[in-house]
Protein backbone atom coordinates (compact mmCIF):
# COMPACT_ATOMS: atom_id res chain seq x y z
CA UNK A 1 -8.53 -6.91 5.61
CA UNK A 2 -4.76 -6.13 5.61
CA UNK A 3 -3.50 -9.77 5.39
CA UNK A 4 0.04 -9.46 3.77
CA UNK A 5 -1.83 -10.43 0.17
CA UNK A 6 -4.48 -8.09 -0.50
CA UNK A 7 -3.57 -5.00 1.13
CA UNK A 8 -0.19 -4.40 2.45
CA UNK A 9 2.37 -2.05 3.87
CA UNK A 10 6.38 -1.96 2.21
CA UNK A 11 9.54 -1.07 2.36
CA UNK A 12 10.36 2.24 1.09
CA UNK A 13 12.84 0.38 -1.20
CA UNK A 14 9.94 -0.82 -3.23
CA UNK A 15 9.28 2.58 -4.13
CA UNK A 16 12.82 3.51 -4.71
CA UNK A 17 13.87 0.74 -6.07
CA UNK A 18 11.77 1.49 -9.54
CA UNK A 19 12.18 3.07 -12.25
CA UNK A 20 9.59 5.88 -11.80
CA UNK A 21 9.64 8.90 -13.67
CA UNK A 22 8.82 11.01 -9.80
CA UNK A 23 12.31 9.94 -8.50
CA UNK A 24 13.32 12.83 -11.10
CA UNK A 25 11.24 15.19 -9.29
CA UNK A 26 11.52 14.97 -5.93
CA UNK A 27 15.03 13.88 -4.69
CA UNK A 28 14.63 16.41 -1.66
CA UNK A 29 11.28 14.69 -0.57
CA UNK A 30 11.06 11.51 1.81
CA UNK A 31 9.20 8.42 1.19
CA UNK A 32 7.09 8.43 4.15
CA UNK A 33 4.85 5.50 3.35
CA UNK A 34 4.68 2.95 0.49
CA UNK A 35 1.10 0.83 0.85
CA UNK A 36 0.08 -2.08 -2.42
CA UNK A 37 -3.57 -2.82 -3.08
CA UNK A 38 -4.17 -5.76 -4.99
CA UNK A 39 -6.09 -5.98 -8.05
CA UNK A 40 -7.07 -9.01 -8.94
CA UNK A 41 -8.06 -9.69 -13.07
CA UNK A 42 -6.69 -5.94 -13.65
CA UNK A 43 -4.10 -6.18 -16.81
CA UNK A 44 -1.52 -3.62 -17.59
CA UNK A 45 -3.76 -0.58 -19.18
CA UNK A 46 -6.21 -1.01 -15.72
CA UNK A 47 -4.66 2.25 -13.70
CA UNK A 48 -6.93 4.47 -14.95
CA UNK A 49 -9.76 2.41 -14.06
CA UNK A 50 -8.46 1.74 -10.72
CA UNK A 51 -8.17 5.45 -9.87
CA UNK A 52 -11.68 6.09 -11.26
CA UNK A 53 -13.25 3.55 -9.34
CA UNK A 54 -11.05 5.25 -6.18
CA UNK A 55 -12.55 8.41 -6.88
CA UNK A 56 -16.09 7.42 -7.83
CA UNK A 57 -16.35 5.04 -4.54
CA UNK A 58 -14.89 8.05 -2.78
CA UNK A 59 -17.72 10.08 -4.13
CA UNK A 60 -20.60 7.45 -2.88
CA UNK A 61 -18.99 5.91 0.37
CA UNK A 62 -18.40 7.53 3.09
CA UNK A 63 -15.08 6.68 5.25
CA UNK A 64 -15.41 5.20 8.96
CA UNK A 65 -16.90 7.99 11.26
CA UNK A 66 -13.02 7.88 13.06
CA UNK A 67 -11.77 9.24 10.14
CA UNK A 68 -13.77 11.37 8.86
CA UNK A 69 -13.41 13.06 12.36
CA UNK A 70 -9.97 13.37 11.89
CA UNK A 71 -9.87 14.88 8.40
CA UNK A 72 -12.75 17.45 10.26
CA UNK A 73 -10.35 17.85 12.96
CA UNK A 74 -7.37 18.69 10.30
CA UNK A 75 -9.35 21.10 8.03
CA UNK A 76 -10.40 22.77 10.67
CA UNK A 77 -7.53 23.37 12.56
CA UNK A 78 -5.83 24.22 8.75
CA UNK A 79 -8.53 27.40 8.24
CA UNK A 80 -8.50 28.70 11.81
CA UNK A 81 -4.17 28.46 11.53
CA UNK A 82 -4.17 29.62 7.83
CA UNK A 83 -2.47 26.29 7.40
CA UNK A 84 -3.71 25.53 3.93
CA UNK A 85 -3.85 29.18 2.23
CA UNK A 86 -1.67 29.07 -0.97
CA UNK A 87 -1.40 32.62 0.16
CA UNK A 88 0.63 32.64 3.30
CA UNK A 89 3.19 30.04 1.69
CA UNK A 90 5.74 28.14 3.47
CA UNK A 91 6.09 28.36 7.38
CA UNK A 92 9.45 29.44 7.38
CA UNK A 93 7.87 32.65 5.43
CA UNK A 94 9.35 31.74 1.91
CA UNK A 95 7.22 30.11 -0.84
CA UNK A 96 6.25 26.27 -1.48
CA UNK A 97 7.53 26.12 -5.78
CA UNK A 98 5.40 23.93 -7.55
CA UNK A 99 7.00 20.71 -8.60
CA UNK A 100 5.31 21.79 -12.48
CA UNK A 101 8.00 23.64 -12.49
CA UNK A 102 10.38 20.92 -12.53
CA UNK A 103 8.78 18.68 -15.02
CA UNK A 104 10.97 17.49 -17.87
CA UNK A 105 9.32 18.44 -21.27
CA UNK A 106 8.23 14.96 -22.25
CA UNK A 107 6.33 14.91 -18.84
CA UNK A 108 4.86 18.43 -19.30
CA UNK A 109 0.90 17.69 -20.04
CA UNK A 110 -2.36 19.39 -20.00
CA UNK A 111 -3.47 18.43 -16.88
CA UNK A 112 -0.08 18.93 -15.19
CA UNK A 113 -0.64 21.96 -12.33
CA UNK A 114 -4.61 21.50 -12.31
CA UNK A 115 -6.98 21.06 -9.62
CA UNK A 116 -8.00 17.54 -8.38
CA UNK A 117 -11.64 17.06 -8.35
CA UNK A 118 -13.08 16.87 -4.55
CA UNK A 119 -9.45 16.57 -3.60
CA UNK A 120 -6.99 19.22 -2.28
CA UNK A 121 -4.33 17.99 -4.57
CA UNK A 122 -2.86 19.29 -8.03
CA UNK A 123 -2.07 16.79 -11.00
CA UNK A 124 1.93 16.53 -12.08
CA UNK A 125 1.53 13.92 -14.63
CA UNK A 126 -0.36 10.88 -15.82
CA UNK A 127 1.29 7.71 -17.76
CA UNK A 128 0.43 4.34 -18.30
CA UNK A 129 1.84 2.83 -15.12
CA UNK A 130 2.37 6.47 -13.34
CA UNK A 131 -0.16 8.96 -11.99
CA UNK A 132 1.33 11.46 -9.47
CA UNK A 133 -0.20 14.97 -7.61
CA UNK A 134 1.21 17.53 -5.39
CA UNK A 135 -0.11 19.35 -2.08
CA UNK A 136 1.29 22.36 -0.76
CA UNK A 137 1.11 24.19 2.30
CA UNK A 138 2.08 25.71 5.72
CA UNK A 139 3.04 22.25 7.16
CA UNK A 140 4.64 20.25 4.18
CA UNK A 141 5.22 20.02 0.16
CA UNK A 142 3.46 16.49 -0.34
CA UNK A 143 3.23 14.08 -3.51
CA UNK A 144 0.88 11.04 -3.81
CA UNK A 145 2.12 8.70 -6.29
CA UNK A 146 0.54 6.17 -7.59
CA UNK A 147 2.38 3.36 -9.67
CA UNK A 148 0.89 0.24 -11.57
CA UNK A 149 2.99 -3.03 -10.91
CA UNK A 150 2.73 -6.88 -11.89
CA UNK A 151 2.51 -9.30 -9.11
CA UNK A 152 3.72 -12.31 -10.83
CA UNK A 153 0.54 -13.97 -10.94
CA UNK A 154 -0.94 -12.90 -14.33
CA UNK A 155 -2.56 -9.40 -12.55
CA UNK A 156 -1.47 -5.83 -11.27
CA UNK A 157 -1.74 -4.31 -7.83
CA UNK A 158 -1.51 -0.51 -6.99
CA UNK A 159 1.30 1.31 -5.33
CA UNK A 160 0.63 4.05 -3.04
CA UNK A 161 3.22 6.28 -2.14
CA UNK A 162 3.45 9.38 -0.05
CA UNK A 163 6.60 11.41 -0.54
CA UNK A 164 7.08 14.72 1.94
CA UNK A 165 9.30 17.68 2.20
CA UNK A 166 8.52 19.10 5.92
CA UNK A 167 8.28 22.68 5.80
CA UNK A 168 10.18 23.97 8.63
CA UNK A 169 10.69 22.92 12.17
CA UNK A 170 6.81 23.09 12.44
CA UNK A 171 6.11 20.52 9.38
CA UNK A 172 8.20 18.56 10.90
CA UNK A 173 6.62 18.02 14.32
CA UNK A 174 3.09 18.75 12.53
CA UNK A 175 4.26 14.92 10.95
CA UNK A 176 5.62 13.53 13.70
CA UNK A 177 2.30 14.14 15.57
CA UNK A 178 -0.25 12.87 13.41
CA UNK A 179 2.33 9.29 12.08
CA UNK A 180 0.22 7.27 14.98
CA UNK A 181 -3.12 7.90 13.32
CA UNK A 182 -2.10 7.97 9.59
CA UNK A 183 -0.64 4.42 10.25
CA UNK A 184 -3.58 3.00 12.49
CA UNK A 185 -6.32 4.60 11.58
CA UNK A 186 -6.26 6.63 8.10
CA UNK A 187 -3.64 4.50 5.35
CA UNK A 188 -6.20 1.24 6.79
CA UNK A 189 -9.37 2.98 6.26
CA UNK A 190 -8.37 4.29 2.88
CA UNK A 191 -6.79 1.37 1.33
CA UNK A 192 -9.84 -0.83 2.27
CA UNK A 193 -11.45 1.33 0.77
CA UNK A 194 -9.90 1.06 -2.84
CA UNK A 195 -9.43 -2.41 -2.29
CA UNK A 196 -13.46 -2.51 -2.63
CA UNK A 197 -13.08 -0.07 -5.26
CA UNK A 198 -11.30 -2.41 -7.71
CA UNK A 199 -13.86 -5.31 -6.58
CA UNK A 200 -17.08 -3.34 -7.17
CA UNK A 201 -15.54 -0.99 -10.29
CA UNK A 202 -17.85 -2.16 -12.67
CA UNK A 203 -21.00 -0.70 -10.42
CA UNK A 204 -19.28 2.47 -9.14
CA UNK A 205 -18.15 3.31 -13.35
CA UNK A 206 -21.87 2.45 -14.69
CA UNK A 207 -20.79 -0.61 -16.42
CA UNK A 208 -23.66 -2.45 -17.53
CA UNK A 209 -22.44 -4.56 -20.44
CA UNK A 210 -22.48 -7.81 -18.79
């Protein structure tokens, strides 16, 4: 459950206040939402397992049926409105630029601009404590970034941020309109979700040593 310990929401300043690499990227985006999952035993090289259990638990659970109605609901309405074709660009009737583009050399990678498995996101960059992906379209330029941070008590948790540049007058009351049910209903669902991930990452990653 979101108790204040193992899943929580946080100030924006938590995000802003670090030292991540993004923050070189994106100083025209908002922080719209900064979320921390606990994960408890996880050490300082755990991200990458924590995002493959997230993806693998993503591949075998199914979110609540509230939820999954919404995201129905959203791609829906996004193919019938063109909303998501890379095609018809930015709503104002200019075009959404990559944030590859922008990449410093030393942050310049492989999978930087590729296509997120099952997701309709594109990698930036990976580090040790740093993973971070972009989503473009009609309604908004969007980056999910996820950072790796010591709690204090020997382990890590996850930070989850969402950063957002509103395309147009329309992005921005597309985003006003659906804040009630990202807060309530989605950002919960999800992050309970991972939470579980972390506990049951052994399973979900085929881990059978012990």
């Amino acid at each position: 459950m979101i108790d204040g310990r193992i899943i929580r929401k946080l100030p924006v300043a938590e995000h802003t206040g670090r030292p991540w690499r993004i923050h070189e990227l994106t100083p025209d985006f908002l922080v719209q939402d900064v979320w921390a999952i606990r994960a408890p035993g996880s050490g300082p090289d755990d991200l990458p397992v924590m995002i493959a259990a997230i993806r693998a638990a993503g591949e075998r659970e199914q979110e609540p049926v509230l939820v999954r109605f919404l995201f129905a609901v959203r791609w829906k309405l996004g193919a019938l409105l063109g909303w998501d074709d890379p095609e018809e660009g930015m709503a104002d009737g200019g075009r959404v630029t990559t944030l590859c583009e922008r990449l410093p050399d030393d942050l310049r990678q492989p999978i930087s601009g590729t296509a997120v498995p099952g997701d309709p996101f594109t990698h930036l960059y990976k580090l040790p404590d740093e993973h971070a992906m972009e989503l473009a379209n009609k309604t908004v330029h969007g980056v999910a970034h996820h950072g790796w941070v010591a709690t204090g008590n020997g382990d890590y948790e996850l930070r989850m941020a969402v950063l957002v540049k509103a395309n147009g007058g329309f992005g921005r009351a597309y985003m006003a309109a659906i804040a009630p049910f990202r807060h309530l209903i989605v950002y919960p669902a999800l992050t309970r979700q991972w939470e579980r991930a972390w506990r049951d990452r052994d399973v979900l990653l085929g881990d059978t040593s012990g």
